[in-house]
Protein backbone atom coordinates (compact mmCIF):
# COMPACT_ATOMS: atom_id res chain seq x y z
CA UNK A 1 -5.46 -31.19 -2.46
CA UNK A 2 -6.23 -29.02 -5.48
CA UNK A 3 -7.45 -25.81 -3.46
CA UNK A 4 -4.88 -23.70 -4.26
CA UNK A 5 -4.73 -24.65 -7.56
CA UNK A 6 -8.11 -23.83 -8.12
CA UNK A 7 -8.51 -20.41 -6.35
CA UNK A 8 -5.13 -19.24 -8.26
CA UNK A 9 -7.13 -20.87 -11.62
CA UNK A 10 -10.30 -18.52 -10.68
CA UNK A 11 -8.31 -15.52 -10.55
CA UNK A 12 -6.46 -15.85 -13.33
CA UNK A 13 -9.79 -16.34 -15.43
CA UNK A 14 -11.33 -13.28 -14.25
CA UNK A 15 -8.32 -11.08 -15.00
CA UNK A 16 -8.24 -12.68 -18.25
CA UNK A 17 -11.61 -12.25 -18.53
CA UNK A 18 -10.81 -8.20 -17.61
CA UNK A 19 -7.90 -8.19 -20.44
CA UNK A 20 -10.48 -9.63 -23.21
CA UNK A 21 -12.82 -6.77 -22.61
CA UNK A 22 -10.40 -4.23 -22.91
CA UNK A 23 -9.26 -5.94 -26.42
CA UNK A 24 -5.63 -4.22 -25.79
CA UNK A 25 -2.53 -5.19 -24.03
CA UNK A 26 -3.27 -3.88 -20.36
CA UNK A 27 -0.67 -1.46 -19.55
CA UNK A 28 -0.07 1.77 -17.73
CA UNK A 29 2.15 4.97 -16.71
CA UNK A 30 4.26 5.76 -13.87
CA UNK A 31 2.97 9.00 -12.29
CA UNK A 32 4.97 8.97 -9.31
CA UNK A 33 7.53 6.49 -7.74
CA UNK A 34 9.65 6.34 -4.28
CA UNK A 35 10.73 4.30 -1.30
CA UNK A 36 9.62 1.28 -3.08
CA UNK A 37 5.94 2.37 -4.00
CA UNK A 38 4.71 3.49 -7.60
CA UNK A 39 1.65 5.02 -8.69
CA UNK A 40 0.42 4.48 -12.03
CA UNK A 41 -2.50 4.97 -13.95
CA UNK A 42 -4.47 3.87 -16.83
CA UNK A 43 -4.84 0.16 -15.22
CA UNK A 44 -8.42 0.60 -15.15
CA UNK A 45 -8.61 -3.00 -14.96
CA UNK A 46 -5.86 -4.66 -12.97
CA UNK A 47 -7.06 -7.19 -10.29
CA UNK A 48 -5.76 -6.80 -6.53
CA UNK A 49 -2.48 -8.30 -6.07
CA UNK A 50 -1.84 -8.98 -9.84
CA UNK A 51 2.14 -8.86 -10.87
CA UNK A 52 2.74 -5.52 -12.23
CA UNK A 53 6.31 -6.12 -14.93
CA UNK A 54 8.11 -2.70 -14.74
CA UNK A 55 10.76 -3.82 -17.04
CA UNK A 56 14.12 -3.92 -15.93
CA UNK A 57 13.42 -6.76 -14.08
CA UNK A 58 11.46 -5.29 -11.73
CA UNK A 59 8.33 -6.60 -10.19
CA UNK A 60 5.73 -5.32 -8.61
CA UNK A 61 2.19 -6.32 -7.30
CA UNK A 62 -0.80 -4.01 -7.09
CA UNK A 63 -2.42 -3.12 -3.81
CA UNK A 64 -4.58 -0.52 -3.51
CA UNK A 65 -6.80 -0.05 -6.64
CA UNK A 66 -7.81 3.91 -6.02
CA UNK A 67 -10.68 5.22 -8.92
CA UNK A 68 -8.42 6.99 -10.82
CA UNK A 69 -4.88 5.42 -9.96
CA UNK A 70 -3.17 2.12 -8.61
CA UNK A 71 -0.65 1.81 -5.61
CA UNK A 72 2.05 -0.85 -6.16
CA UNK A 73 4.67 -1.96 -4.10
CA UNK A 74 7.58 -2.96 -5.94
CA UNK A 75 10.27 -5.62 -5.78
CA UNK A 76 13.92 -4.81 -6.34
CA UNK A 77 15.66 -1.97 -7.30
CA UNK A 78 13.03 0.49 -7.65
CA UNK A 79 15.73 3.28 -8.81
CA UNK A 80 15.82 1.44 -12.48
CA UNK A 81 12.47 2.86 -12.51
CA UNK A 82 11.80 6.50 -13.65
CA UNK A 83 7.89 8.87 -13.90
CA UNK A 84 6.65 8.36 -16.96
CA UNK A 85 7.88 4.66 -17.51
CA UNK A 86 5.26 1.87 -18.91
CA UNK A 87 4.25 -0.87 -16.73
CA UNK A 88 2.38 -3.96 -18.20
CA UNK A 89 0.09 -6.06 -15.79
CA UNK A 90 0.92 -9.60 -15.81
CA UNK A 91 -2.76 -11.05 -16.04
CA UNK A 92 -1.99 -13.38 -12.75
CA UNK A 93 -2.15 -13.09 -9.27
CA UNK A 94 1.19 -12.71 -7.12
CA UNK A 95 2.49 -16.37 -7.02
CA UNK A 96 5.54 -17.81 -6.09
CA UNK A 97 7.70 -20.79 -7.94
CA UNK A 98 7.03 -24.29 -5.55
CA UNK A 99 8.21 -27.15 -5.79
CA UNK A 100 11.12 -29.95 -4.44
CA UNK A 101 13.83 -28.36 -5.98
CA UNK A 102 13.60 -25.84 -3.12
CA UNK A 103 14.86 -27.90 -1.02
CA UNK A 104 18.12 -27.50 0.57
CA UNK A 105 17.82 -23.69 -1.28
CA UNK A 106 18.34 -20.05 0.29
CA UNK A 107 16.04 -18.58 -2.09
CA UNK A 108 14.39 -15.06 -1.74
CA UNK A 109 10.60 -14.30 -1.42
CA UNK A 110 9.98 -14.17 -5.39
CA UNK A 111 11.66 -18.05 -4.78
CA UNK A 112 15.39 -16.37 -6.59
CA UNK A 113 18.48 -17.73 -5.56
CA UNK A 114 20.05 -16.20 -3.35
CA UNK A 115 23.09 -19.00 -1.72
CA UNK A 116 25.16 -18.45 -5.20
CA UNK A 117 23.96 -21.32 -6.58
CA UNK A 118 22.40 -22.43 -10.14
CA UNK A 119 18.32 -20.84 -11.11
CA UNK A 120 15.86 -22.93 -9.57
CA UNK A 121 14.11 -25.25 -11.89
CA UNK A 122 10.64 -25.46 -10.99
CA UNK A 123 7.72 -24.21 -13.09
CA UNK A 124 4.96 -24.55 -10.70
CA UNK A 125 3.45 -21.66 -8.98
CA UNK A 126 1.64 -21.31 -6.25
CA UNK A 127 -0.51 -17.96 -5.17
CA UNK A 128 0.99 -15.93 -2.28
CA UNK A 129 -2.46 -15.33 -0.88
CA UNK A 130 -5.16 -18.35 -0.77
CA UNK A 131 -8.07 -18.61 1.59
CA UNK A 132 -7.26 -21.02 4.42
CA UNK A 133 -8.89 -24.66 4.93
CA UNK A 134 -12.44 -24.43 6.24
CA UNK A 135 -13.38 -26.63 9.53
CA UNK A 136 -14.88 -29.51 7.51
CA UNK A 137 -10.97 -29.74 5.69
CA UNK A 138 -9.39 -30.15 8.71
CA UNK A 139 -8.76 -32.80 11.66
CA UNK A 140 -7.92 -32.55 14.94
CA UNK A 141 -3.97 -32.08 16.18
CA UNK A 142 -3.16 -35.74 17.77
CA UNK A 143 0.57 -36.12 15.86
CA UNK A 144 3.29 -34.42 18.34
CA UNK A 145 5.76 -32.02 16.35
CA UNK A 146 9.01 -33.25 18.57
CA UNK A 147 11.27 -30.15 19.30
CA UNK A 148 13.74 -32.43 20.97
CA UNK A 149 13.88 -29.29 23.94
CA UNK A 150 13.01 -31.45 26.82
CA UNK A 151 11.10 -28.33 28.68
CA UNK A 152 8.97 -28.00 25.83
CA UNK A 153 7.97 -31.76 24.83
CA UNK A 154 7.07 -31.52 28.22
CA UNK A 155 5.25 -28.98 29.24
CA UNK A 156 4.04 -26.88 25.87
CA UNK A 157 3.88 -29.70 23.66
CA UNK A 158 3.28 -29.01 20.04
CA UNK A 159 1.42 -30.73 17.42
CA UNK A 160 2.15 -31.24 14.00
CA UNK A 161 -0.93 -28.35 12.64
CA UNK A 162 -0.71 -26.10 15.81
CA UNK A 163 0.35 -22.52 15.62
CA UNK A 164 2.56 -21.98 18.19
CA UNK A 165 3.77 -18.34 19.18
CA UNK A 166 7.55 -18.08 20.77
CA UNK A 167 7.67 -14.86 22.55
CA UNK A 168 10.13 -12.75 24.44
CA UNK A 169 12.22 -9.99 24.57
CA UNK A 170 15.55 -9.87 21.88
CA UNK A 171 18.63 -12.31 22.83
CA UNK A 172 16.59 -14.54 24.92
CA UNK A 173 16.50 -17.45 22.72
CA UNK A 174 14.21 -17.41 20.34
CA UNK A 175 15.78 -18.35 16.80
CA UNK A 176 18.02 -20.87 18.84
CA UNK A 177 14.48 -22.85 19.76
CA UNK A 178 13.44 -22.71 16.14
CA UNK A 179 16.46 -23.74 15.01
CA UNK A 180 17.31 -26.47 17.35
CA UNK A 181 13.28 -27.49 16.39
CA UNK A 182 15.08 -27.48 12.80
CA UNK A 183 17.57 -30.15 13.49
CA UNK A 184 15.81 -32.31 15.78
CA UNK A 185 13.57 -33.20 12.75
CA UNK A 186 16.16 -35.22 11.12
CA UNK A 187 15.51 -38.23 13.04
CA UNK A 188 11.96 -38.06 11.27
CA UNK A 189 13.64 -37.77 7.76
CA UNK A 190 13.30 -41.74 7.72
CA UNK A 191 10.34 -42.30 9.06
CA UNK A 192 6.94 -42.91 7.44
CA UNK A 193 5.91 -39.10 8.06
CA UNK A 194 9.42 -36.95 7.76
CA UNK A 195 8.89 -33.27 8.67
CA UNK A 196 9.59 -30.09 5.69
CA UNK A 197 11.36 -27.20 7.81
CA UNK A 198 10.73 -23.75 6.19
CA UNK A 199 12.70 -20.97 7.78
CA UNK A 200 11.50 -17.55 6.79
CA UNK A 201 14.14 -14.48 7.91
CA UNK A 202 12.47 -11.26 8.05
CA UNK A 203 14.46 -8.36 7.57
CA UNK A 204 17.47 -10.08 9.36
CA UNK A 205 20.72 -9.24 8.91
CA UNK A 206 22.33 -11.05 5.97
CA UNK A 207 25.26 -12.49 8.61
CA UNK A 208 22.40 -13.95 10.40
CA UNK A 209 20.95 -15.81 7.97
CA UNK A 210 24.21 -17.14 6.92
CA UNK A 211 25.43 -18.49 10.11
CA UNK A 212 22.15 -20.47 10.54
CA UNK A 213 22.33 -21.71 6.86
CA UNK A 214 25.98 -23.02 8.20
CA UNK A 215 25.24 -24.35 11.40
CA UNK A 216 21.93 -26.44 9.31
CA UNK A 217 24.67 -27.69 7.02
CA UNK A 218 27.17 -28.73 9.46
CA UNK A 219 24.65 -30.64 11.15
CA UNK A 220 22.83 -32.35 7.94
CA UNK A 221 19.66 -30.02 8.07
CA UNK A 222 19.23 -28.49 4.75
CA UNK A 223 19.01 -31.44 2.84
CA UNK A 224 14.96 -31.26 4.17
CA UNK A 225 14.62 -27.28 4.66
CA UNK A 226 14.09 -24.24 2.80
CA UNK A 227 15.39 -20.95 3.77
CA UNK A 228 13.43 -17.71 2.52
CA UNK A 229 15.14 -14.84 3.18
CA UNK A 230 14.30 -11.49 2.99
CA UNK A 231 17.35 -9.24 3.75
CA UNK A 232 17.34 -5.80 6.24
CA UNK A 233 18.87 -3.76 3.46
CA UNK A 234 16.19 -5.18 0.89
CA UNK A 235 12.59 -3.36 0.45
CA UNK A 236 9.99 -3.72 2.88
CA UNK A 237 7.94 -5.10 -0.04
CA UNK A 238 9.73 -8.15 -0.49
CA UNK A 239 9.89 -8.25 3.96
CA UNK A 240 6.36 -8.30 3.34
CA UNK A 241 5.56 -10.93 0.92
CA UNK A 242 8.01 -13.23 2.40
CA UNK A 243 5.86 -15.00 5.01
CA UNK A 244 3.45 -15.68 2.76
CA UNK A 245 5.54 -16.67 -0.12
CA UNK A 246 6.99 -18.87 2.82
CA UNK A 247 3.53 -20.25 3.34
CA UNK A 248 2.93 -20.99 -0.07
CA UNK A 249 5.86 -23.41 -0.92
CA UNK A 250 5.10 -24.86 2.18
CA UNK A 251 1.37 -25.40 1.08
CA UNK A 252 3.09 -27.47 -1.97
CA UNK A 253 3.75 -30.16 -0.08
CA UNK A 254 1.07 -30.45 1.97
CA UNK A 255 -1.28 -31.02 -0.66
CA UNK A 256 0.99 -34.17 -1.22
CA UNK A 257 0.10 -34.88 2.16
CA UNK A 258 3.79 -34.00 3.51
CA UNK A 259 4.06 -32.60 6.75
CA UNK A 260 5.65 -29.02 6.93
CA UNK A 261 7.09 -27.17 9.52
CA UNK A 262 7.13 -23.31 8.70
CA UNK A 263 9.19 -20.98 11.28
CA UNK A 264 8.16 -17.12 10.67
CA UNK A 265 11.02 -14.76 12.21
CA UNK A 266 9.96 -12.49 13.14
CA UNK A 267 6.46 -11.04 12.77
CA UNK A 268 7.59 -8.10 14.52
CA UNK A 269 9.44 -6.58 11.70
CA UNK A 270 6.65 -7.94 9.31
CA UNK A 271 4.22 -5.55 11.08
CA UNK A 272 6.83 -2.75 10.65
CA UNK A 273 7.24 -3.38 7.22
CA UNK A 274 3.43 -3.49 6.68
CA UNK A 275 2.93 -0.41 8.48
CA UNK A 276 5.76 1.28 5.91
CA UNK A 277 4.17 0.16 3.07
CA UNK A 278 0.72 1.27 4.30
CA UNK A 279 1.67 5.00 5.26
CA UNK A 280 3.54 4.88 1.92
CA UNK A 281 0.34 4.24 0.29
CA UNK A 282 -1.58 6.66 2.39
CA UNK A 283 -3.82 4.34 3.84
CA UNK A 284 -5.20 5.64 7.30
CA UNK A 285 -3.17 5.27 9.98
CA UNK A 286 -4.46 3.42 13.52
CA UNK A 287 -2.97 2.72 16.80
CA UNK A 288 0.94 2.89 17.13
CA UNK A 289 0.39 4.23 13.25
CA UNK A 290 -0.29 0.65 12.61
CA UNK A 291 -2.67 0.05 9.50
CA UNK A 292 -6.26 -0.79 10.94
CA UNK A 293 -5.81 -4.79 8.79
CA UNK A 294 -2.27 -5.34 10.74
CA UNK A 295 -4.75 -7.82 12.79
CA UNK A 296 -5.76 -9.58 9.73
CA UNK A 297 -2.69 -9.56 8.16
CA UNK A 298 -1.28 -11.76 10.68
CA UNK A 299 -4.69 -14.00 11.34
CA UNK A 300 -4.71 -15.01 7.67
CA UNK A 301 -1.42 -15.74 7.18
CA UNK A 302 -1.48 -18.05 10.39
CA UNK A 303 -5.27 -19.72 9.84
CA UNK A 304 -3.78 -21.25 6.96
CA UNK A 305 -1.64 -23.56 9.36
CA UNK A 306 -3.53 -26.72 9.20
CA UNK A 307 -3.79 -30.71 9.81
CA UNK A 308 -5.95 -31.61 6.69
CA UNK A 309 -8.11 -34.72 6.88
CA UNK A 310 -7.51 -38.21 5.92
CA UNK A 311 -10.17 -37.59 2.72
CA UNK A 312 -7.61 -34.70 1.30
CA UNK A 313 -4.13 -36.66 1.97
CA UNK A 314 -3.62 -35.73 5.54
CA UNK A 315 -0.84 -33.88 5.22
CA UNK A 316 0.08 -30.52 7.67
CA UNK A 317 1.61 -27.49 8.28
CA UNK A 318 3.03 -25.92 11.58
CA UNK A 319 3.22 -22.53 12.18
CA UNK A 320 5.93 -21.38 14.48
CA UNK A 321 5.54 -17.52 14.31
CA UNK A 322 8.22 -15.53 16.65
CA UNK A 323 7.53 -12.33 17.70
CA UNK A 324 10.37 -9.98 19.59
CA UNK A 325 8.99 -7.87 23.06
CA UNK A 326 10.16 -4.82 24.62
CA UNK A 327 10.93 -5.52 28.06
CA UNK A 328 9.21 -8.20 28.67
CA UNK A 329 5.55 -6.44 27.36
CA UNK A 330 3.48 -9.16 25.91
CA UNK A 331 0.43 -6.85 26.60
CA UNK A 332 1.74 -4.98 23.68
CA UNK A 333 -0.70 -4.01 20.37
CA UNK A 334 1.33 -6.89 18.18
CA UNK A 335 2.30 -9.02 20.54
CA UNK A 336 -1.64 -9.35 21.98
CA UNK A 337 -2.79 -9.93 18.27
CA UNK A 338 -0.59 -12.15 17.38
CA UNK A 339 -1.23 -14.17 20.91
CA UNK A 340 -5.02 -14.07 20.37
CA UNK A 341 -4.97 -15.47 17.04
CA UNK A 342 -2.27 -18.52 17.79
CA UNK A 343 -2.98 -22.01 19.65
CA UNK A 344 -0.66 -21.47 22.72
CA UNK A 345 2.95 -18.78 23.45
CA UNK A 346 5.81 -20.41 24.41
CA UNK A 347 7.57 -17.11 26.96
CA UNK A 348 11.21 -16.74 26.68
CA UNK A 349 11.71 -14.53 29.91
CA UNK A 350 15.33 -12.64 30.12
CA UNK A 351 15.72 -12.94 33.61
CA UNK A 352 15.51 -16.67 33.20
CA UNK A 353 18.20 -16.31 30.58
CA UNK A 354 20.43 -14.41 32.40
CA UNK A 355 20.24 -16.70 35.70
CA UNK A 356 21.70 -19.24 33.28
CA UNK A 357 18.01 -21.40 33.11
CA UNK A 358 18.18 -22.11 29.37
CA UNK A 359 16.40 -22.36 27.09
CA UNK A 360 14.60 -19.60 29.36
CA UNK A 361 10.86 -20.54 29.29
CA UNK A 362 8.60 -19.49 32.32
CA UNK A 363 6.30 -22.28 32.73
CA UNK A 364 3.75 -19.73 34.35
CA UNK A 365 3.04 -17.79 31.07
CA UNK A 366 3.84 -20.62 28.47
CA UNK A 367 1.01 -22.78 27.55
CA UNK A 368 -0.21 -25.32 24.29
CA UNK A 369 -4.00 -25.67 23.61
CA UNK A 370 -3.25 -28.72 22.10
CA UNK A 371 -1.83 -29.92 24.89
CA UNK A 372 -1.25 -33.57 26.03
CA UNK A 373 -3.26 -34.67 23.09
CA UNK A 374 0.23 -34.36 20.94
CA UNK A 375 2.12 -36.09 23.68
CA UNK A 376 3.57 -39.91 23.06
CA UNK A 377 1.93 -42.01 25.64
CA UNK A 378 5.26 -42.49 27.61
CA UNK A 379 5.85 -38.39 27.85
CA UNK A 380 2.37 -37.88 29.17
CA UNK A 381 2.50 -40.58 32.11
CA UNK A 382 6.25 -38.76 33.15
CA UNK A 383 5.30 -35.03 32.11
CA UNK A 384 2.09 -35.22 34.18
CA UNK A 385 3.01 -34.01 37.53
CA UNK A 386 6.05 -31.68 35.88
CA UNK A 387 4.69 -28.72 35.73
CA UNK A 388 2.82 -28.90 39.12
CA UNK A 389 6.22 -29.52 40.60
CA UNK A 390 8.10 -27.01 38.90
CA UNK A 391 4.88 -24.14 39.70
CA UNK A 392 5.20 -25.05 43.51
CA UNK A 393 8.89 -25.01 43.38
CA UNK A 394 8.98 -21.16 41.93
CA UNK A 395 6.37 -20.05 44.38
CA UNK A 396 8.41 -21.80 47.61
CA UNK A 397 11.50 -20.33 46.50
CA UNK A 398 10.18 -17.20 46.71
CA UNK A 399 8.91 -17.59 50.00
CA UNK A 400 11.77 -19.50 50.94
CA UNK A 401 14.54 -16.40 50.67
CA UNK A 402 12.95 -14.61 53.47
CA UNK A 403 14.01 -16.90 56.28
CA UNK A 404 15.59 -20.44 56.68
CA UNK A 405 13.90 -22.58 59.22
CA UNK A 406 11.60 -24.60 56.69
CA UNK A 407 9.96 -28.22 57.75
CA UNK A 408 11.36 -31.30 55.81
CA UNK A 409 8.39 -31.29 53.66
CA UNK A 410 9.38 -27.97 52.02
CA UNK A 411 12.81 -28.41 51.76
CA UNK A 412 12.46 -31.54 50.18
CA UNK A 413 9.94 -30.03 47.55
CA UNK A 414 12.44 -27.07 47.11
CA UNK A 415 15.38 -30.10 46.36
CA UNK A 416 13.61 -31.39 43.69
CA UNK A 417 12.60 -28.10 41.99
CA UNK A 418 15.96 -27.21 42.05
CA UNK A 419 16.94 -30.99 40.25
CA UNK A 420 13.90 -30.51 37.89
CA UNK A 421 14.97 -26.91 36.67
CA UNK A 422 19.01 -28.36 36.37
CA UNK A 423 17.44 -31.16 34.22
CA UNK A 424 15.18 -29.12 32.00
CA UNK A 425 19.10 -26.70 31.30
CA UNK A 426 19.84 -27.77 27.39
CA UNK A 427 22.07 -26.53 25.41
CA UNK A 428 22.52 -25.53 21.88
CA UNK A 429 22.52 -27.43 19.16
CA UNK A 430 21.37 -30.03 21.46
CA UNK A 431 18.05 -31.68 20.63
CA UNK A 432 17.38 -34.97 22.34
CA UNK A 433 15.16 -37.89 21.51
CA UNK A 434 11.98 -38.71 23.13
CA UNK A 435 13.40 -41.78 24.89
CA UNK A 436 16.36 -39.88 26.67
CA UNK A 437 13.57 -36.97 27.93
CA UNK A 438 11.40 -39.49 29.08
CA UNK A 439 14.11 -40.95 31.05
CA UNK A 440 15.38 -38.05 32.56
CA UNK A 441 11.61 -36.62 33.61
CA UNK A 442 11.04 -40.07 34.88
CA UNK A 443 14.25 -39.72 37.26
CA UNK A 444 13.39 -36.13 38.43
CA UNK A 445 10.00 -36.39 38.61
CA UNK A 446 9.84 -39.91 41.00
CA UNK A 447 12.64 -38.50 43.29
CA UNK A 448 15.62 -40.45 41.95
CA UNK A 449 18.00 -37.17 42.22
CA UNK A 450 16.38 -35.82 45.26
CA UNK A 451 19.90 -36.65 46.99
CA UNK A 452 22.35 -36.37 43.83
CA UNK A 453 24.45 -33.03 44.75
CA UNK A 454 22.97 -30.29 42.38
CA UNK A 455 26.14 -30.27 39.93
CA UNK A 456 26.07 -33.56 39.45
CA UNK A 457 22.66 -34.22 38.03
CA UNK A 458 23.79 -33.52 34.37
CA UNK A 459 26.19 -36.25 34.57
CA UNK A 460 24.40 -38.33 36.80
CA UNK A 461 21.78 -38.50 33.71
CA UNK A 462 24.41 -38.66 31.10
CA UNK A 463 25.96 -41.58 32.67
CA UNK A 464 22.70 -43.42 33.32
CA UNK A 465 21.46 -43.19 29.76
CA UNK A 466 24.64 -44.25 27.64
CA UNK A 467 24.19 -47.21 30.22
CA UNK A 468 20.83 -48.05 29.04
CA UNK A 469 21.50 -47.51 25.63
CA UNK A 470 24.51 -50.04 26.07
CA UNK A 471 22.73 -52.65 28.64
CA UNK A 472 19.46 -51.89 28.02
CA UNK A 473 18.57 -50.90 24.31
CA UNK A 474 14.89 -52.51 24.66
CA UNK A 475 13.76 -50.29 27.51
CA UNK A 476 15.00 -47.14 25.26
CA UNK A 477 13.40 -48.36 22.24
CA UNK A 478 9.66 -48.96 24.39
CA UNK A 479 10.12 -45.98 25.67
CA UNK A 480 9.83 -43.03 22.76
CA UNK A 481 6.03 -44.96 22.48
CA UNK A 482 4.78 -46.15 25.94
CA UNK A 483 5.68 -46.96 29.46
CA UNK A 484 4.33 -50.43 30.00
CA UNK A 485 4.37 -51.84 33.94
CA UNK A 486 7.51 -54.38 32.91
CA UNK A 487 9.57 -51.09 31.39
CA UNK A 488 9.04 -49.21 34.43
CA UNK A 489 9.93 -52.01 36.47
CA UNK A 490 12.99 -52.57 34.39
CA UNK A 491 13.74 -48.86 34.46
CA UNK A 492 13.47 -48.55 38.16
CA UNK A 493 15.31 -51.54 38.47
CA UNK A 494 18.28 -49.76 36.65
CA UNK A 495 17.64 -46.65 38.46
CA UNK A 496 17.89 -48.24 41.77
CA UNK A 497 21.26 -50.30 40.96
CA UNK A 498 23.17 -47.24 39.51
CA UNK A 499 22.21 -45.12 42.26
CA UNK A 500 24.18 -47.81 43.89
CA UNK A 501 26.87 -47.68 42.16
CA UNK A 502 27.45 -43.96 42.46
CA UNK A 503 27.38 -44.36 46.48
CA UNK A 504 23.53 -43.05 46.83
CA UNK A 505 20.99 -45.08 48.67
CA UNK A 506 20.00 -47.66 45.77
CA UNK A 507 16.14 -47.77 47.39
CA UNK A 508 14.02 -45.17 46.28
């Protein structure tokens, strides 16, 4: 698809269009510079969010276009820059370099290296800011996204398109589900539709970055992601720009028809950096001394995740935005925008964490509006009845601690929401195939570990799958797709005999 292509083309032509009439190279004075924002005038007719040259090697873009003076935010070391300096407008809009050679990069907003290797040969660019597909472009969600996190294949299931929100207050989780998400998309890398992973830092700490760029490597992941990295110590201009630029060279290979998987962490410290660059530039202040756009800032940069029709190459990107609370407040002014404009939160909740139930997602405040419909057949007949089960489980336990004489009923419900929450426990690092989730719901959910001591269902599990995989490779292989009546007989069958062979009752 040539969209981009053609909106960047646009622009350029009217600039261009502005530089013929003024018959003179388009350039203009510093008046005043600081904390990463210049004014200049005498750019009577620079275009919003054309690429201001400094010299230097500084960049800049313009963004607010006053009547008698431009605001610019600038990228890089702003102090090379002195009042009175000349500044030359580009002619074309803020775009960033796209392309394959990305790939397997740590490159910085402005597409830079930054992981001490050689420049990045690519010539294409693609515009930071594009309007998103319209309805008629687009298809419905149907392909799943696999995370390989067995509580969230299950129960929040995401679809390659969706916008997804992961939510919750710092250290609970959240970067380890993105990354995990990461990994687990290696098994698609030979498939017929293998996944792009994007990873955008936001003013993280350099260290940060690094260790994920080395726990990626050491597990065969960059050779199909990107990381974009905009550093803590760096400018909140380049923090800024670098979800979209993230966006952008994501939007490359979707109009290949690729599909694309494009983590933003976090949008927290986007909005901050927004909201410096905005006071900077004296725009009005709002609520929280948020910019009154903050709201759109964040809507268009996530409307333009998409699943494009068939007619315009099919391909998609997935937005996985990640957005840090403070104790637990997800009735916050950025974390409610940000919720209202996604397709479904997944809620990392501390407590959760800290009881040792990881990853820590509460099943209560987690949803997908996509839903079952990106679900493989065989995860939708097992998942069904999970979250039902888990829901009546948290609500008996409750009731449950305030006295001990329960019927058999109950406490057999309460056993099995205790199995189900020791089953959905993952950790790190740890993705797992569709197949081994399916088999593991299909234990807990039908009552197979209802009587398998409580520290023994990991291994129970982990036993009883490297025996299918050895004995039983064609029930695996059926089921990542679909549980036929003959694979769940075969399944139960093997269910039922190692049961026996681990001293439990082998009828179920």
């Amino acid at each position: 698809m040539a969209l981009a292509a053609d909106i960047q083309a646009a622009l350029e032509k009217r600039i261009a269009a502005y530089h013929k009439e003024a018959k003179q190279e388009h350039v203009g004075t510093v008046v005043s510079i600081g904390d990463g924002i210049a004014r200049l005038s005498g750019l009577s007719n620079i275009g919003a969010a054309e690429m201001i040259d400094f010299g230097n090697g500084v960049l800049g873009s313009a963004l607010n276009l006053d009547e008698d003076s431009v605001g610019a935010i600038m990228f890089g070391d702003f102090t090379l820059v002195k009042e009175g300096d000349t500044a030359k407008a580009l002619g074309r809009i803020l775009s960033v370099p796209v392309g394959d050679a990305l790939i397997g990069r740590v490159v910085s907003p402005l597409g830079e290296a930054k992981d001490g290797g050689p420049a990045i040969p690519t010539t294409t660019l693609y515009p930071v800011e594009k309007i998103a597909p319209g309805v008629i472009q687009r298809k419905s969600v149907t392909t799943p996204l696999q995370t390989g996190i067995t509580a969230i294949d299950a129960m929040i299931p995401i679809g390659r398109g969706q916008r997804e929100l992961i939510i919750g207050d710092r250290q609970t989780g959240k970067t380890a589900v993105v990354i995990d998400a990461i990994i687990n998309q290696k098994q698609t890398q030979s498939s017929d539709r293998p996944v792009i992973c994007i990873y955008v830092a936001i003013g993280q700490k350099e260290s940060k970055v690094a260790k994920i760029v080395a726990e990626l490597e050491k597990r065969g992941a960059m050779s199909y992601t990107i990381i974009v990295s905009a550093g803590a110590s760096e400018s909140a201009a380049l923090s800024y720009i670098a979800p979209f630029a993230g966006c952008a060279m994501g939007e490359y290979f979707v109009d290949q028809g690729k599909d694309v998987l494009c983590i933003y962490d976090d949008l927290t410290k986007h909005a901050w950096a927004y909201r410096q660059i905005a006071l900077l530039l004296r725009r009005p202040p709002g609520r929280e001394a948020y910019p009154g756009d903050v709201f759109y800032l964040h809507s268009r940069l996530l409307e333009r995740a998409v699943c494009l029709d068939d007619k315009l190459g099919g391909g998609s990107l997935t937005a996985l935005p990640i957005i840090e609370t403070q104790e637990g407040n997800v009735s916050a002014y950025i974390p409610t925008n940000v919720i209202s404009i996604t397709d479904g939160q997944i809620y990392l909740e501390a407590d959760l964490f800290y009881k040792g139930i990881r990853p820590a997602v509460n099943v209560g405040l987690s949803v997908s509006r996509v839903g079952s419909a990106a679900q493989v057949k065989s995860m939708k007949k097992v998942a069904g009845k999970l979250r039902l089960d888990l829901a009546q489980y948290r609500e008996l336990a409750v009731f449950a601690q305030f006295g001990s004489d329960l019927d058999a009923a109950t406490r057999q419900q309460l056993d099995r929401g205790a199995r189900l929450t020791e089953l959905l426990k993952q950790g790190q690092y740890e993705p797992l195939p569709v197949a081994e989730q399916v088999v593991m719901l299909y234990a807990g959910v039908n009552g197979f570990l209802d009587d398998v001591p409580l520290p023994d269902v990991k291994t129970f599990l982990h036993d009883f799958i490297a025996l299918l995989k050895s004995q039983h490779p064609d029930v695996m292989q059926a089921l990542a797709k679909e549980i036929t009546k003959e694979v769940e007989e075969k399944l139960k069958n093997a269910l039922q005999t190692f049961r026996g062979h681990k001293g439990l009752p082998s009828s179920k």
